[in-house]
N, C-alpha and C. Protein backbone atom coordinates (compact mmCIF):
# COMPACT_ATOMS: atom_id res chain seq x y z
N UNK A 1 16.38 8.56 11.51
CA UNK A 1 15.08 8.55 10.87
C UNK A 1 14.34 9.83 11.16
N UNK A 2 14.37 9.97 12.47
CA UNK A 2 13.40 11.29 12.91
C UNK A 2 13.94 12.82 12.00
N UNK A 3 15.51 13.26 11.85
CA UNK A 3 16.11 14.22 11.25
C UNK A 3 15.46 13.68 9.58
N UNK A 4 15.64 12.74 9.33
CA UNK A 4 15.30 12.58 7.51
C UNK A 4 14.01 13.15 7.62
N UNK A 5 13.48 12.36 8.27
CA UNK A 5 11.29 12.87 8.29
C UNK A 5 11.39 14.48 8.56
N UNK A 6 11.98 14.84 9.59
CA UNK A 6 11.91 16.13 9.81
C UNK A 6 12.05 17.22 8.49
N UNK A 7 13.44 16.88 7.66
CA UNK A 7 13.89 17.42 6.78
C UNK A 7 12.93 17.69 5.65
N UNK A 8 12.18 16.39 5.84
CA UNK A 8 10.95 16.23 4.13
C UNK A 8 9.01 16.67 4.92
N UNK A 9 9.48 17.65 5.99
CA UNK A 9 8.29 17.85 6.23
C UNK A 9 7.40 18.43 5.47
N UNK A 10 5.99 17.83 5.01
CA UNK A 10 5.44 19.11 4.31
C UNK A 10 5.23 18.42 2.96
N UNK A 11 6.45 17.59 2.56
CA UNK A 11 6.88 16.67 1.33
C UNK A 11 5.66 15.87 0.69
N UNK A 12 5.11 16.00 -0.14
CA UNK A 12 4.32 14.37 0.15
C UNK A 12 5.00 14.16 -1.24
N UNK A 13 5.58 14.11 -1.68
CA UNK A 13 6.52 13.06 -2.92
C UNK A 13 7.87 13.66 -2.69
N UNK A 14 8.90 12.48 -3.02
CA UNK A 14 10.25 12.55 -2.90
C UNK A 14 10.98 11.21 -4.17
N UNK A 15 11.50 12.31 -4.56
CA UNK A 15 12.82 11.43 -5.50
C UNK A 15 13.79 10.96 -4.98
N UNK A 16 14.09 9.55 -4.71
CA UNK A 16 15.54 8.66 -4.16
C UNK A 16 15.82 8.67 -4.79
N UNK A 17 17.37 9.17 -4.85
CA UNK A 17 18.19 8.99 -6.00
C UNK A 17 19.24 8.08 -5.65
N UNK A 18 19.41 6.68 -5.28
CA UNK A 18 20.63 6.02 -5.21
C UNK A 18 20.65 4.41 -6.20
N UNK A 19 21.98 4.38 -6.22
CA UNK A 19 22.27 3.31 -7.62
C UNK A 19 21.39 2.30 -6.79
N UNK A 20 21.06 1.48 -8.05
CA UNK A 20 20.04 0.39 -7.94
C UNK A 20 20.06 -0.90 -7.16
N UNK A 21 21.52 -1.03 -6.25
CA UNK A 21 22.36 -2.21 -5.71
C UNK A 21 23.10 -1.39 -4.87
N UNK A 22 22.58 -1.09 -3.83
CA UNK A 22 23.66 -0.13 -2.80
C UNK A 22 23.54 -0.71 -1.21
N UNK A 23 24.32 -0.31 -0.57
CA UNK A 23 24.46 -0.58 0.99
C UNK A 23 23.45 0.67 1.77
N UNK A 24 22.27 0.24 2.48
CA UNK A 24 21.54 0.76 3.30
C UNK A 24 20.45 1.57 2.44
N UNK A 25 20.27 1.35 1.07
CA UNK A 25 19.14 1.53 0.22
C UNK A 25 17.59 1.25 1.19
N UNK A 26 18.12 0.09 1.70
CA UNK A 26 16.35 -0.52 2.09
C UNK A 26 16.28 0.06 3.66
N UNK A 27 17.15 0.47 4.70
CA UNK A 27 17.10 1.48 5.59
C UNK A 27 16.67 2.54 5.17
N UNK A 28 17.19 3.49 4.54
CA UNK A 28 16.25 4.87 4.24
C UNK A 28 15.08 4.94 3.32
N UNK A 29 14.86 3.60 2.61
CA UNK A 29 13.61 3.75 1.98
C UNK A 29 12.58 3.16 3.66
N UNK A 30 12.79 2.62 4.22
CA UNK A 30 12.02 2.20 5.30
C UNK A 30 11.94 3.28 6.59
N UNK A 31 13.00 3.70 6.63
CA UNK A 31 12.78 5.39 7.28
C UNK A 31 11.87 6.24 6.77
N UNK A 32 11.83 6.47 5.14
CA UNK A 32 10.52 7.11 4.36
C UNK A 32 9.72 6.64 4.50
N UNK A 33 9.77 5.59 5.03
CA UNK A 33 7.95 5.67 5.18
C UNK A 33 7.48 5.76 6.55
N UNK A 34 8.40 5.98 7.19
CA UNK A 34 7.73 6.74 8.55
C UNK A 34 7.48 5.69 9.63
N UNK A 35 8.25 4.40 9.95
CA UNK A 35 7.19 3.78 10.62
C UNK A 35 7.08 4.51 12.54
N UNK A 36 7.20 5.35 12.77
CA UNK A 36 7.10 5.90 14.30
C UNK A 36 6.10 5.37 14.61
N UNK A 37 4.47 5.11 13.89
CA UNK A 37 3.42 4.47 14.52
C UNK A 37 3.18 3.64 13.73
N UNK A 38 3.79 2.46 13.62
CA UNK A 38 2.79 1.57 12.63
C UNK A 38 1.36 1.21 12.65
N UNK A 39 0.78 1.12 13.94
CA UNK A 39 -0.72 0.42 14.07
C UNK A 39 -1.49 1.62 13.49
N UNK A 40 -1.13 2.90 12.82
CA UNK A 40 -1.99 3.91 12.03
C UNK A 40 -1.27 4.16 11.01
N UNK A 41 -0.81 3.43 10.35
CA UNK A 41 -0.07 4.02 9.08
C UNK A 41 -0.36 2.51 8.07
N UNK A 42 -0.60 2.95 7.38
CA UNK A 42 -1.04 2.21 5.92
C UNK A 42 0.38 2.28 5.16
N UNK A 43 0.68 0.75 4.43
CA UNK A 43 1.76 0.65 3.60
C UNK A 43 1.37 0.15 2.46
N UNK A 44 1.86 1.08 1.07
CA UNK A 44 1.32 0.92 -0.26
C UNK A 44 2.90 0.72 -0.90
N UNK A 45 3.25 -0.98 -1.37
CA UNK A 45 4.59 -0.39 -2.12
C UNK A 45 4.07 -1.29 -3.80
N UNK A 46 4.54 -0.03 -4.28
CA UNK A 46 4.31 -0.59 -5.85
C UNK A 46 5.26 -0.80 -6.51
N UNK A 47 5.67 -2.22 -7.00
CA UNK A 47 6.90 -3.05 -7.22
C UNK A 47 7.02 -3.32 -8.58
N UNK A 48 8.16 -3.05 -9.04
CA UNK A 48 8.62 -3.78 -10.49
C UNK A 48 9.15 -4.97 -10.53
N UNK A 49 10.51 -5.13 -9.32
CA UNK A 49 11.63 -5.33 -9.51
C UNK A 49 11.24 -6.95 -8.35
N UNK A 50 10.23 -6.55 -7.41
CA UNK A 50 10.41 -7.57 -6.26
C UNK A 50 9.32 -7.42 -5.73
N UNK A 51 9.59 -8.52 -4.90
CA UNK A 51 8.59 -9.05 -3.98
C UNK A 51 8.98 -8.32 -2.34
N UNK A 52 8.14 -7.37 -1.99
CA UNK A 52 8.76 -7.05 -1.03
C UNK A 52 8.86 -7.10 0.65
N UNK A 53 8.15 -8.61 0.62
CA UNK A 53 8.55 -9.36 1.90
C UNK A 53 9.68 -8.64 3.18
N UNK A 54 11.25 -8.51 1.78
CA UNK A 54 11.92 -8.28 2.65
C UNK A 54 12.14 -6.93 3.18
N UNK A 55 11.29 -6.12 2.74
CA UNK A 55 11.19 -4.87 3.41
C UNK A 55 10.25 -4.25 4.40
N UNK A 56 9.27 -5.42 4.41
CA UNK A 56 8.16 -5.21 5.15
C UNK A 56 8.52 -5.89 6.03
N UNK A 57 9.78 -6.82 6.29
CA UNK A 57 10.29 -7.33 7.30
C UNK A 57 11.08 -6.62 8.05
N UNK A 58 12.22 -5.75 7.32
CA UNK A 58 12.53 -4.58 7.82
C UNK A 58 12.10 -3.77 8.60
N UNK A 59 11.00 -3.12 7.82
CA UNK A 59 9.81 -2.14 8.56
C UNK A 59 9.12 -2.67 9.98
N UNK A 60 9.00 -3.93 9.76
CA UNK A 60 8.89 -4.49 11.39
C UNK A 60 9.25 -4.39 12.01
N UNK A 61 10.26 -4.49 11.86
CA UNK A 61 11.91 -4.84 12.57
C UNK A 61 12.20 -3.09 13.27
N UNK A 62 12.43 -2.45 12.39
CA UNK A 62 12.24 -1.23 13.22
C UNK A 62 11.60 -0.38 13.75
N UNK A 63 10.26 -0.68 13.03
CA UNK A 63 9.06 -0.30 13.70
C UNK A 63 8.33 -0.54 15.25
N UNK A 64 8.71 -1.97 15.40
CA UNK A 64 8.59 -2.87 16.24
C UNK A 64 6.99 -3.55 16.35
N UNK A 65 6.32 -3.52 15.31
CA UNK A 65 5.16 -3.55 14.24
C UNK A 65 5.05 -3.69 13.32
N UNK A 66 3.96 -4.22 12.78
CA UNK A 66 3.68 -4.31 11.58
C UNK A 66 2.77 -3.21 11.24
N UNK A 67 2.49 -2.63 9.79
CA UNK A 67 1.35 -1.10 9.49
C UNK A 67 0.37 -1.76 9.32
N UNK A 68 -0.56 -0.61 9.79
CA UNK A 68 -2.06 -1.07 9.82
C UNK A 68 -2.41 -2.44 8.98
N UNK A 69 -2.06 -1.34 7.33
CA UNK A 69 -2.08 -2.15 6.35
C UNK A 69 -1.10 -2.30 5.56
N UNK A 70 -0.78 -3.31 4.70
CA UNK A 70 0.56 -3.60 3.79
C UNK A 70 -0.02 -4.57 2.59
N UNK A 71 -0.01 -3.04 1.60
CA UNK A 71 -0.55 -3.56 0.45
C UNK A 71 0.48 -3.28 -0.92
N UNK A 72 -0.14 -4.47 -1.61
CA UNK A 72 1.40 -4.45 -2.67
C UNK A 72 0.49 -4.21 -4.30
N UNK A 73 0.94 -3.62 -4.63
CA UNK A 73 0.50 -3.75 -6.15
C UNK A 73 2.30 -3.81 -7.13
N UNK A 74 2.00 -5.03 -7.71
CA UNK A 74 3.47 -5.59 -8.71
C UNK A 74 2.92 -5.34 -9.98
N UNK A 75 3.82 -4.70 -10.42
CA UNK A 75 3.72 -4.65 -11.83
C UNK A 75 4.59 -5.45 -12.96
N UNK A 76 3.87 -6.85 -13.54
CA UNK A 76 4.70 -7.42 -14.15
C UNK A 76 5.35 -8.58 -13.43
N UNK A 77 6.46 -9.20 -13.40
CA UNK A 77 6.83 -10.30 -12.86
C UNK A 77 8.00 -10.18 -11.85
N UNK A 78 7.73 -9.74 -10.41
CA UNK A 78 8.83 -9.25 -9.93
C UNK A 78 9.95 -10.61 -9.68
N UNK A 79 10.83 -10.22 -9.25
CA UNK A 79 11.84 -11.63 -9.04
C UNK A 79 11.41 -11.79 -7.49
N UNK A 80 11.98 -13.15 -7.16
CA UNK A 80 11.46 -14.12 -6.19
C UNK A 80 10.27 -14.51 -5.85
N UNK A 81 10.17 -15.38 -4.91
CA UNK A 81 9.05 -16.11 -5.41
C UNK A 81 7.94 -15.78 -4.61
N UNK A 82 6.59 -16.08 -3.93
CA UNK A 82 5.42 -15.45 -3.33
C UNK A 82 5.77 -16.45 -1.96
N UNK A 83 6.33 -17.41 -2.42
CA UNK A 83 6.28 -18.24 -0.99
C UNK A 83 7.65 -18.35 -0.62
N UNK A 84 8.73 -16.99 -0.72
CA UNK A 84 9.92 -16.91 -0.07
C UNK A 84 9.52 -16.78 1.08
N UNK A 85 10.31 -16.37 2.48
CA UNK A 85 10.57 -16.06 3.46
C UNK A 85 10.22 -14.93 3.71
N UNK A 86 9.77 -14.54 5.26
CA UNK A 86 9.16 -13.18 5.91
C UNK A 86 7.85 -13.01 5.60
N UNK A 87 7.70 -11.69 6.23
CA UNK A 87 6.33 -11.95 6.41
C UNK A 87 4.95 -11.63 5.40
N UNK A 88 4.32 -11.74 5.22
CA UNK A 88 3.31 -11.23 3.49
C UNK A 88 2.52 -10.27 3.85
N UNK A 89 2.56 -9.57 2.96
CA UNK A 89 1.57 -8.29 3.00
C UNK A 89 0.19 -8.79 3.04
N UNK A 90 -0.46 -7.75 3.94
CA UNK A 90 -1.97 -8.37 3.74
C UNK A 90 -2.91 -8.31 2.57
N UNK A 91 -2.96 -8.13 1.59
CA UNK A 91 -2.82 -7.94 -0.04
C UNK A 91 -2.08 -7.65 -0.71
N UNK A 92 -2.19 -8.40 -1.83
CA UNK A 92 -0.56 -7.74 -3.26
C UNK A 92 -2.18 -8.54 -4.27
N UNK A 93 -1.69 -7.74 -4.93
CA UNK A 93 -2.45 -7.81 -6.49
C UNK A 93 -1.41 -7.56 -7.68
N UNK A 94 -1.75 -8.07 -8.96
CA UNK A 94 -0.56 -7.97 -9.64
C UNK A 94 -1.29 -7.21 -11.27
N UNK A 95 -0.76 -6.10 -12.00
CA UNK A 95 -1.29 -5.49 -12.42
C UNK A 95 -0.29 -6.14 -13.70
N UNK A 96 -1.74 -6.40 -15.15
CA UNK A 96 -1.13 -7.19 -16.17
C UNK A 96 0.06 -6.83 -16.70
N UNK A 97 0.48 -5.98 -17.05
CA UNK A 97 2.17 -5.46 -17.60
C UNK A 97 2.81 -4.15 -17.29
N UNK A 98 4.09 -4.67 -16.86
CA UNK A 98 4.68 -2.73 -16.51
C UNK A 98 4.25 -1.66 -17.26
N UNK A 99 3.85 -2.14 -18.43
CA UNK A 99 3.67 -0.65 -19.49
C UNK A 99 1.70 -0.29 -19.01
N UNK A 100 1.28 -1.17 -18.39
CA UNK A 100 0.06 -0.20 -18.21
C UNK A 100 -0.24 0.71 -17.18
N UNK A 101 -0.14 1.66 -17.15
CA UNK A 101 0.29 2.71 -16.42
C UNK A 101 -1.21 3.22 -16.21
N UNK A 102 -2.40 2.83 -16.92
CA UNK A 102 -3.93 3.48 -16.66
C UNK A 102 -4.26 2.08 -15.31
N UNK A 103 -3.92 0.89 -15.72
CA UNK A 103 -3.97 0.22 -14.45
C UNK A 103 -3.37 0.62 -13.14
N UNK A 104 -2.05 0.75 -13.23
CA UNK A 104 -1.58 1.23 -12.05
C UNK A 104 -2.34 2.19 -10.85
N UNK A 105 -2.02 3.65 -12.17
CA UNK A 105 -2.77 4.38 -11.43
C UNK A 105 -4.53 4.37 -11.13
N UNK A 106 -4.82 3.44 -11.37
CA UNK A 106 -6.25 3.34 -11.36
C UNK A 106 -6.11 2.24 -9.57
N UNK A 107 -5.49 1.48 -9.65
CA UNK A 107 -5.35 0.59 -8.31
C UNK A 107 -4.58 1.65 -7.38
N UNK A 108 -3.49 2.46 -7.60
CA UNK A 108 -3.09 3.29 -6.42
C UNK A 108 -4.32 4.35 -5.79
N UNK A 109 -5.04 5.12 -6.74
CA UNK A 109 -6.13 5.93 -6.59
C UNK A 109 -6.85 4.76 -5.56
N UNK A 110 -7.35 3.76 -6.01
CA UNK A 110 -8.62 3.13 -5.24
C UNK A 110 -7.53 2.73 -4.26
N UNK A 111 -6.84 2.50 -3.88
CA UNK A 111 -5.91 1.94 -2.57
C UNK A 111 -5.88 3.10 -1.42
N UNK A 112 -5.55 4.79 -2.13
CA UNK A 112 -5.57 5.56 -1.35
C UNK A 112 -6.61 5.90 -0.67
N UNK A 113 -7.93 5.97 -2.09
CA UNK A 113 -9.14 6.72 -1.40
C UNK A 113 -9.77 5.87 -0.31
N UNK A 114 -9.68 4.52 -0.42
CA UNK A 114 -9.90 3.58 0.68
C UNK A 114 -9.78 4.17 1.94
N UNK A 115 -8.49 3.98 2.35
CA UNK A 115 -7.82 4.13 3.40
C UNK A 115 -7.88 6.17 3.52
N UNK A 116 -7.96 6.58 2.83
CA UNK A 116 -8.19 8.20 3.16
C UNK A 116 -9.60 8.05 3.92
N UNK A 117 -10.93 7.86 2.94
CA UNK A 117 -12.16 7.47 3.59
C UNK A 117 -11.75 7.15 5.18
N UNK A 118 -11.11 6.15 5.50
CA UNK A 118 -11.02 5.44 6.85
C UNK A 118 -10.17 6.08 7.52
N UNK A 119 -9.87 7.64 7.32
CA UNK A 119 -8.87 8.46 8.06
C UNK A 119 -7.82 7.62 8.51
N UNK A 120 -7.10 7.30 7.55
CA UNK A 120 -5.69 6.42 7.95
C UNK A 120 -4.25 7.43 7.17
N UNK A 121 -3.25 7.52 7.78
CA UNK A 121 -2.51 7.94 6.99
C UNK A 121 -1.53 6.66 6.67
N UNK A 122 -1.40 7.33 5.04
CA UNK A 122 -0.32 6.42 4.03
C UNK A 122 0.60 6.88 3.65
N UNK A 123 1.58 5.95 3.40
CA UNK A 123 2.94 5.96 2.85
C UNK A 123 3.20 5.48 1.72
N UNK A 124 3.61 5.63 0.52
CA UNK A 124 3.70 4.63 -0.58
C UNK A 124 5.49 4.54 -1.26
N UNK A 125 5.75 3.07 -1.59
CA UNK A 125 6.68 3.33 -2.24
C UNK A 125 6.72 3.05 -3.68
N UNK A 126 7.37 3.77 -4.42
CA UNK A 126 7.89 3.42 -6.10
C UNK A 126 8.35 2.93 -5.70
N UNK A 127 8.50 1.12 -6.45
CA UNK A 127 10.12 0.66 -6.66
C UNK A 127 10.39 0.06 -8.29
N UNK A 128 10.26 1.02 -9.28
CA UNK A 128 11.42 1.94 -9.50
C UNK A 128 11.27 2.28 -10.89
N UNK A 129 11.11 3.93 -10.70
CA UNK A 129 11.24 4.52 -12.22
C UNK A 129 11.89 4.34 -13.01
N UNK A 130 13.20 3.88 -12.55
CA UNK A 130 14.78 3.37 -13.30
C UNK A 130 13.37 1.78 -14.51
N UNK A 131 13.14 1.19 -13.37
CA UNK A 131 12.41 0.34 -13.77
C UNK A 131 11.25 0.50 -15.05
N UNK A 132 10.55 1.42 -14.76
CA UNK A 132 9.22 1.91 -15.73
C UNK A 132 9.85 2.38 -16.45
N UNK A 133 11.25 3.28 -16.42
CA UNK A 133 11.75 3.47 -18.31
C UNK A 133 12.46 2.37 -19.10
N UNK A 134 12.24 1.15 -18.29
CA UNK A 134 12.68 -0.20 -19.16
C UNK A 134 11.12 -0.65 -19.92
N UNK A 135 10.30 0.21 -19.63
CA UNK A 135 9.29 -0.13 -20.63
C UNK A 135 8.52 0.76 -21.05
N UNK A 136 8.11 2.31 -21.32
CA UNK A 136 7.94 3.75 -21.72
C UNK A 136 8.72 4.47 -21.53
N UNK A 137 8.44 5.50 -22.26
CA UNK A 137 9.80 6.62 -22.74
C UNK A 137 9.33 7.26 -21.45
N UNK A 138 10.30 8.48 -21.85
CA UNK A 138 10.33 8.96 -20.67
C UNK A 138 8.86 10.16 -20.64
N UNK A 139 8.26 10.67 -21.65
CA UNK A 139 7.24 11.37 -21.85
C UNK A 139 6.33 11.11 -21.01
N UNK A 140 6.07 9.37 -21.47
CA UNK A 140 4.94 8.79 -20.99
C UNK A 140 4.77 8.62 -19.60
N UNK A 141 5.93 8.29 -18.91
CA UNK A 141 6.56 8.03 -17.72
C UNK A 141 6.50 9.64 -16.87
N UNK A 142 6.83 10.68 -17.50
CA UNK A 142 6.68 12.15 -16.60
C UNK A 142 5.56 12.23 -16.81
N UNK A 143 4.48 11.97 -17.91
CA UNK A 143 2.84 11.99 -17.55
C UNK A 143 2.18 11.34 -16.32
N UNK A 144 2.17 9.79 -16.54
CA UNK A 144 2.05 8.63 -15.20
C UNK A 144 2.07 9.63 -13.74
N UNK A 145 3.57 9.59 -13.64
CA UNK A 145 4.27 10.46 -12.30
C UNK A 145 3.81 11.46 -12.00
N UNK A 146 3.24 12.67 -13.13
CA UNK A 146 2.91 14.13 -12.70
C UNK A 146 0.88 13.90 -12.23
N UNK A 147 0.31 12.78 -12.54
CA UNK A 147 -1.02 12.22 -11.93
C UNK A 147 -0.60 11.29 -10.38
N UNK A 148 0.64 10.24 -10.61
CA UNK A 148 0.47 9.82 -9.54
C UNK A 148 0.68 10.95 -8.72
N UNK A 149 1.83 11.20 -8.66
CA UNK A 149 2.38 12.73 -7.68
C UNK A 149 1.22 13.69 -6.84
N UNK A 150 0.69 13.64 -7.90
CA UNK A 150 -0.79 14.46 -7.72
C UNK A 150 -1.78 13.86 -6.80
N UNK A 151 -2.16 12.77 -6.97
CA UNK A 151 -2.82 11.90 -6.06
C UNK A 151 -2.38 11.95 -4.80
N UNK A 152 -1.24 11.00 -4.89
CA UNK A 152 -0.68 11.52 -3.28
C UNK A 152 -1.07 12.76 -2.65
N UNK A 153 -0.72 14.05 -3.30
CA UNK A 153 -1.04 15.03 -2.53
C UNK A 153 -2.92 15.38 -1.98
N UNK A 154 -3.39 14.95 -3.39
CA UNK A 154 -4.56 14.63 -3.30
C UNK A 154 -5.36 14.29 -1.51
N UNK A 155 -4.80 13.09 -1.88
CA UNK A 155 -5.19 11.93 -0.59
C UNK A 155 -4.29 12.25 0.33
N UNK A 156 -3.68 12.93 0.87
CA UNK A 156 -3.05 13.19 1.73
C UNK A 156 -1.92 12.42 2.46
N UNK A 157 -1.57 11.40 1.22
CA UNK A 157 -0.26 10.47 1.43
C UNK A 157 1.16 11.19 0.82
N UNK A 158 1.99 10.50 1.37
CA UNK A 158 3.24 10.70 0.93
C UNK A 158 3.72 9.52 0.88
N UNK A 159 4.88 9.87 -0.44
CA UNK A 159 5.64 9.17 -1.05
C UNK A 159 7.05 9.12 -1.70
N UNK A 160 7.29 7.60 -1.38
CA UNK A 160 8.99 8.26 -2.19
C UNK A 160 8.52 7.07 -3.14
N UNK A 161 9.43 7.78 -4.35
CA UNK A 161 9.93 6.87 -5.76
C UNK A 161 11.71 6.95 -6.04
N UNK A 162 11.81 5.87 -6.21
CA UNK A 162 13.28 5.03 -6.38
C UNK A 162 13.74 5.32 -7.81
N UNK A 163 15.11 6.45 -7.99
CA UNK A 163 15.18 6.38 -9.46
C UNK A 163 16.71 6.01 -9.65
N UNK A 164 17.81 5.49 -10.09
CA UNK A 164 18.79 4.92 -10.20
C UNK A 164 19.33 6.21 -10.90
N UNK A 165 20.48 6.82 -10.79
CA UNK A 165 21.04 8.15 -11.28
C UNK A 165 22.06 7.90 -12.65
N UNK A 166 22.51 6.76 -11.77
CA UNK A 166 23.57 6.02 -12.83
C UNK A 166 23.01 5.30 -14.23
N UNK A 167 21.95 5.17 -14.24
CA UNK A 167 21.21 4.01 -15.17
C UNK A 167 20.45 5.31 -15.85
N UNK A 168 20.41 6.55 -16.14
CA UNK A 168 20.04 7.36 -16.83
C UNK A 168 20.70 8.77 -17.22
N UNK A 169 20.71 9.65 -18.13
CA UNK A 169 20.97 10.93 -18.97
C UNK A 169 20.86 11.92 -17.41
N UNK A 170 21.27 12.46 -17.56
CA UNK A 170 21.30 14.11 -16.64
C UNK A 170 20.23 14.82 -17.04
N UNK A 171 20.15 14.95 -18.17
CA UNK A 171 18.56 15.47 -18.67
C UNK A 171 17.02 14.85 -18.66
N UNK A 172 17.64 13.03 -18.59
CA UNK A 172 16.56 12.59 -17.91
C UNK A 172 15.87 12.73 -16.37
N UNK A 173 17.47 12.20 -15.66
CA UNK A 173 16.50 13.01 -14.49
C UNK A 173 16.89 14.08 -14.10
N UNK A 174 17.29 14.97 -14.71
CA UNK A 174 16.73 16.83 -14.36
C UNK A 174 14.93 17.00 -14.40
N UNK A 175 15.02 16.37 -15.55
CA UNK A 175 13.27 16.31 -16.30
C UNK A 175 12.19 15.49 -15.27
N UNK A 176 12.83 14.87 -14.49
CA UNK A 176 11.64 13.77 -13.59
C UNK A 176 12.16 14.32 -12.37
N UNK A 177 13.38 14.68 -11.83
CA UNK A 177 13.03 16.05 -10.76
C UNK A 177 11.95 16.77 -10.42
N UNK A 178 11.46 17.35 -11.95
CA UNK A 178 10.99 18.63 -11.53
C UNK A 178 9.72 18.26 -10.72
N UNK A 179 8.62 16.99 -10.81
CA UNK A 179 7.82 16.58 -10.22
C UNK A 179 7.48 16.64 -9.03
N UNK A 180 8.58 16.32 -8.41
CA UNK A 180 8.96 16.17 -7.38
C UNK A 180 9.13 17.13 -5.75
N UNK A 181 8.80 17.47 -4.82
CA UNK A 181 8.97 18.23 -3.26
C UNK A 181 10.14 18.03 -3.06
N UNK A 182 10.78 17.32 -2.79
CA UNK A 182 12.05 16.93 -2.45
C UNK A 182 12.77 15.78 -3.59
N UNK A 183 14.12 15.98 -3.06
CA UNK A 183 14.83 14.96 -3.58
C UNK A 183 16.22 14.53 -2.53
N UNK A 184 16.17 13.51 -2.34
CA UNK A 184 17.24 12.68 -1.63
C UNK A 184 18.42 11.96 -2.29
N UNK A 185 19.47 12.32 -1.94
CA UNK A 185 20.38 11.39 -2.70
C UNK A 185 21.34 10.79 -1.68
N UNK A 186 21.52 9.41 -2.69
CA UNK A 186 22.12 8.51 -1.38
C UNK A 186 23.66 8.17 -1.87
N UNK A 187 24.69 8.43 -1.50
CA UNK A 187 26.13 7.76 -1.73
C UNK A 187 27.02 7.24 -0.95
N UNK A 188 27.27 6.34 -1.21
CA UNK A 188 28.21 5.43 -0.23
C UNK A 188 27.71 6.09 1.27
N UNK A 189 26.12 6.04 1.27
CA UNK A 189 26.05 5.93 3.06
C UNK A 189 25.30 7.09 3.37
N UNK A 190 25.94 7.89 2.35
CA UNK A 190 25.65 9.59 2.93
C UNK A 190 24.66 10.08 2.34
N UNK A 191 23.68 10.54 3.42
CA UNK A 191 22.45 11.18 2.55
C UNK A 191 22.10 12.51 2.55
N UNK A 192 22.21 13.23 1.33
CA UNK A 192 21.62 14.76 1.00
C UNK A 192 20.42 14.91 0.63
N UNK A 193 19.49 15.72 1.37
CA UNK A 193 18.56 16.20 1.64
C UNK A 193 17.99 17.84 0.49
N UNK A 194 17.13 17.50 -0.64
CA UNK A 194 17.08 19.16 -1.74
C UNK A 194 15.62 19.22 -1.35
N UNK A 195 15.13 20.43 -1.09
CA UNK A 195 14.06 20.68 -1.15
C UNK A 195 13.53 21.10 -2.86
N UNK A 196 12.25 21.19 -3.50
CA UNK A 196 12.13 21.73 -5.04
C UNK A 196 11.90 23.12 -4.88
């Protein structure tokens, strides 16, 4: 964890690039977000796909803590249910449909400036652009990203977003690269480290 963080110093957005169903996916997305101090670090994960209980269980787990804060904004109807297993974020709000993207970023902005105000540092995760081009093109989607992206740096958070390599064109994500400080790619285990 400490060599990955080291590598993306400086980073405050990063492109994951690993297939959408992989072995140790939810380890290095939980390494990105840094937990070395949880009782000062704020957790923002913004979900398509899930409910993410089980990563904030994770993040415990190796943290040996829970973050300050652990806040969820879902977009749309993630799978499983609110009253599965582990432990719940201390807010999740659910934003009316994946395709509204002025909601989104309107709840990540007020989530950050919050916690910026309260000199906290944050972490946020995408889970998953692969996801948001199952409902806007990709135009609309490198607009969204080149404001969220921005924010983050803004507010002085960092972030990774989850994009599936396999589930899109080479020209698609060459094109949602470019956004991006870094980019990580994950294969069978092994992770490469690109600076932009």
């Amino acid at each position: 964890m400490t060599d990955l963080n080291e590598s993306l110093d400086g980073a405050s957005s990063v492109l994951f690039l690993t297939p959408s169903i992989a072995d140790g996916t939810d380890d290095t997305c939980v390494d990105l977000l840094a937990p070395s101090n949880p009782g000062s670090t704020n957790v923002l994960w913004v979900s398509f796909t899930e409910l993410p209980q089980d990563r904030l269980g994770i993040w415990i787990d190796r943290a040996g803590g829970r973050p300050s804060t652990a806040h969820v904004i879902a977009a749309g109807e993630p799978a499983g249910s609110p009253d599965s297993d582990g432990p719940r974020p201390d807010s999740m709000e659910r934003v009316g449909t994946p395709s509204d993207l002025t909601g989104i970023s309107i709840r990540v902005s007020e989530v950050l400036s919050e916690w910026n105000e309260a000199g906290s540092r944050s972490v946020v995760c995408f889970d998953s652009i692969t996801a948001l081009l199952q409902y806007v093109d990709v135009e609309t989607a490198y607009e969204f990203l080149h404001v969220l992206t921005g924010r983050l740096h803004a507010f002085g958070a960092t972030g990774h977003f989850h994009l599936d390599p396999g589930a899109h064109s080479d020209m698609t994500v060459a094109r949602i690269q470019t956004l991006f400080d870094a980019m990580i790619e994950s294969d069978e285990g092994e992770i490469t480290v690109r600076r932009q």
